[in-house]
Protein backbone atom coordinates (compact mmCIF):
# COMPACT_ATOMS: atom_id res chain seq x y z
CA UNK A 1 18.59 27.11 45.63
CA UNK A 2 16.15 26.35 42.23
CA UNK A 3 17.91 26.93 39.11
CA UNK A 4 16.09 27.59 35.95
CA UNK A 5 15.80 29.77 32.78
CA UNK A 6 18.76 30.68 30.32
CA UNK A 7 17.64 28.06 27.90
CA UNK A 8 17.46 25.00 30.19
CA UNK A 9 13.52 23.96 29.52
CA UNK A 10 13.61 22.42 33.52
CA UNK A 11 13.85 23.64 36.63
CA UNK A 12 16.86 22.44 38.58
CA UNK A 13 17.67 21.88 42.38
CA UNK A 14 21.50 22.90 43.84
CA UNK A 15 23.17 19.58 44.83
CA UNK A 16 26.49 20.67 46.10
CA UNK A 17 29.38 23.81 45.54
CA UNK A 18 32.73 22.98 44.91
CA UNK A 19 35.70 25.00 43.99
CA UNK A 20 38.76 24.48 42.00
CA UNK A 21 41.92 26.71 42.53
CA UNK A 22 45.75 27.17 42.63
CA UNK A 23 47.10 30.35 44.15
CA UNK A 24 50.25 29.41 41.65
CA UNK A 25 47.99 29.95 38.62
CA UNK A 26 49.80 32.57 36.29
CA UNK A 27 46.45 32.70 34.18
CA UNK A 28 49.30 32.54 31.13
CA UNK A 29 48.40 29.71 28.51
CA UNK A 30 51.24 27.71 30.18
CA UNK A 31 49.81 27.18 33.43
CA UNK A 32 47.17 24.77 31.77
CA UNK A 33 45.14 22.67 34.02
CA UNK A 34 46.38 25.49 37.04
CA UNK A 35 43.79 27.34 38.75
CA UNK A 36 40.51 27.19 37.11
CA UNK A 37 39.18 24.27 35.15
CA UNK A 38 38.27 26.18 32.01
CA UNK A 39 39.67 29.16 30.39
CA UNK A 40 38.76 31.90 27.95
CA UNK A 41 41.05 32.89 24.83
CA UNK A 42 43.48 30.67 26.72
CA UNK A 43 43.77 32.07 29.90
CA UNK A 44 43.44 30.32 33.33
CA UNK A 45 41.80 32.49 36.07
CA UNK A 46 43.09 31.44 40.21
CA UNK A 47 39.89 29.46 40.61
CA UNK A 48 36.33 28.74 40.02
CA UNK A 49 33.65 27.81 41.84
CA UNK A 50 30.99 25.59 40.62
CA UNK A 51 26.97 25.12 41.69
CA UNK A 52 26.25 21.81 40.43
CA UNK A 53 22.30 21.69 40.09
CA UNK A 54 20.05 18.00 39.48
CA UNK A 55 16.69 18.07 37.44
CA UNK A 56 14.02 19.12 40.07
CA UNK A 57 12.69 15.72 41.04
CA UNK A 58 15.70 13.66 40.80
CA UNK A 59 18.17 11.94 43.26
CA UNK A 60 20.50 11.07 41.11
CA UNK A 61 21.88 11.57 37.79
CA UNK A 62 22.09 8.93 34.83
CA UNK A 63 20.98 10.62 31.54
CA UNK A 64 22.33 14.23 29.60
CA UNK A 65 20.53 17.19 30.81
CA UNK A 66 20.15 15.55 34.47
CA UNK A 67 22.34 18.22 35.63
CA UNK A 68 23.00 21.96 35.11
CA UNK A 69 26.05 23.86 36.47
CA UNK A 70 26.71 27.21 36.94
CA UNK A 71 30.50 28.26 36.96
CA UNK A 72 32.68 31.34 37.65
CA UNK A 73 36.15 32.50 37.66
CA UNK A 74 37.49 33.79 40.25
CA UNK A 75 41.03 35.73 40.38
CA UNK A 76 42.76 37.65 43.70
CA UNK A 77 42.06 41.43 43.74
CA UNK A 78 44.38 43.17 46.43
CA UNK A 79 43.64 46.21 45.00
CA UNK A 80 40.23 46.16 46.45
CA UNK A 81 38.96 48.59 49.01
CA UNK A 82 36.56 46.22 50.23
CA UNK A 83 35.36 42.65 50.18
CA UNK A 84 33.56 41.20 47.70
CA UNK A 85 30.52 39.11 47.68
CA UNK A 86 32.55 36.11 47.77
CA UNK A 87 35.34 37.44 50.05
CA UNK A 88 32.61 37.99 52.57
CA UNK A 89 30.76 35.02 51.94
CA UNK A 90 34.19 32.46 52.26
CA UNK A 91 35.64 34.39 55.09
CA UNK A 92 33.37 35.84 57.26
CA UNK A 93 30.17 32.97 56.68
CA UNK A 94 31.46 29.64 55.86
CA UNK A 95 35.34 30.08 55.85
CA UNK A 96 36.03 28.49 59.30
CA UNK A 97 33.75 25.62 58.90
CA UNK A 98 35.23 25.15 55.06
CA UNK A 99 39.16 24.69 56.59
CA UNK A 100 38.17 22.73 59.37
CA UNK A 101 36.20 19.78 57.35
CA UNK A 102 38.10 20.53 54.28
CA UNK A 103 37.49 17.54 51.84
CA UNK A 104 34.57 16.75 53.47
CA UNK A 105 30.90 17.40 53.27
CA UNK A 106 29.43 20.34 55.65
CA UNK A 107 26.06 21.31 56.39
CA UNK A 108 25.72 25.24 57.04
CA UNK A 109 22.14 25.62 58.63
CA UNK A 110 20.45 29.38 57.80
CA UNK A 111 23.20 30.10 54.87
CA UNK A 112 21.74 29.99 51.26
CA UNK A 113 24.26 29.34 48.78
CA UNK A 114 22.02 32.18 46.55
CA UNK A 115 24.21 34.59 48.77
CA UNK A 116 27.64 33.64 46.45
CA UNK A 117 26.15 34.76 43.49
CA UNK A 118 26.40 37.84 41.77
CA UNK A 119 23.64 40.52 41.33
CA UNK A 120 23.57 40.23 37.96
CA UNK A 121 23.30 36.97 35.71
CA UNK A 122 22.24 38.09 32.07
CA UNK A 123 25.76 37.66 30.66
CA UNK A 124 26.68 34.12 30.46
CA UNK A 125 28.27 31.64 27.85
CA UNK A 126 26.24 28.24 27.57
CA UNK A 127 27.46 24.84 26.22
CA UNK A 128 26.72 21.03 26.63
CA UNK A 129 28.79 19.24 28.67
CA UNK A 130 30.24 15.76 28.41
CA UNK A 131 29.39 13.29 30.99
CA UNK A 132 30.57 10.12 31.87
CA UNK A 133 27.86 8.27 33.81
């Protein structure tokens, strides 16, 4: 998956998915640090997932800029009548794999990880990160 636009002047290349979560996480201002790793107004959301992208050309990552990550909350909807992108993609595509190597690396031949994302992508908040390298 290529990565580029939204102000990043490169063109970037998905280097791994990972996911943070709690299925404690209140999403009140005192479940800091639960659930997802950044908030808005305050408020935790029951995960995120993050696409960490590299700078088209590298393999590996030493200066600011090198990478470029794309993040979203994600919270539990029961009332739902049906599944979601990512409730189809986790359960029915990778979920099995994900809980039987789970810490580990997995390669999912003929899956694109284009097929988590969203339809739309114009809305989006955009800062510079710290890194410590």
């Amino acid at each position: 998956m290529e990565l580029s636009g939204g102000f990043l002047g490169n063109k970037y290349n998905l280097l791994q998915i990972h996911f943070h979560w709690d299925e404690n996480a209140t999403g009140l201002p005192s479940s800091a640090r639960q659930g997802s790793e950044h908030t808005i107004a305050g408020k935790n959301y029951q995960g995120e997932v993050h696409f960490v992208h590299i700078k088209k050309g590298l393999t590996s990552f030493s200066a600011a800029g090198d990478l470029a990550v794309l993040g979203f909350f994600l919270e539990l909807d029961d009332s739902a009548p049906t599944k979601s992108w990512f409730d189809f993609t986790i359960e029915d595509m990778i979920g099995a794999k994900v809980r039987a190597s789970a810490g580990a690396e997995e390669t999912l031949p003929g899956w694109s990880a284009s097929q988590m994302l969203p339809e739309n992508l114009d809305g989006f908040w955009r800062y510079d990160g710290i890194a410590s390298f």
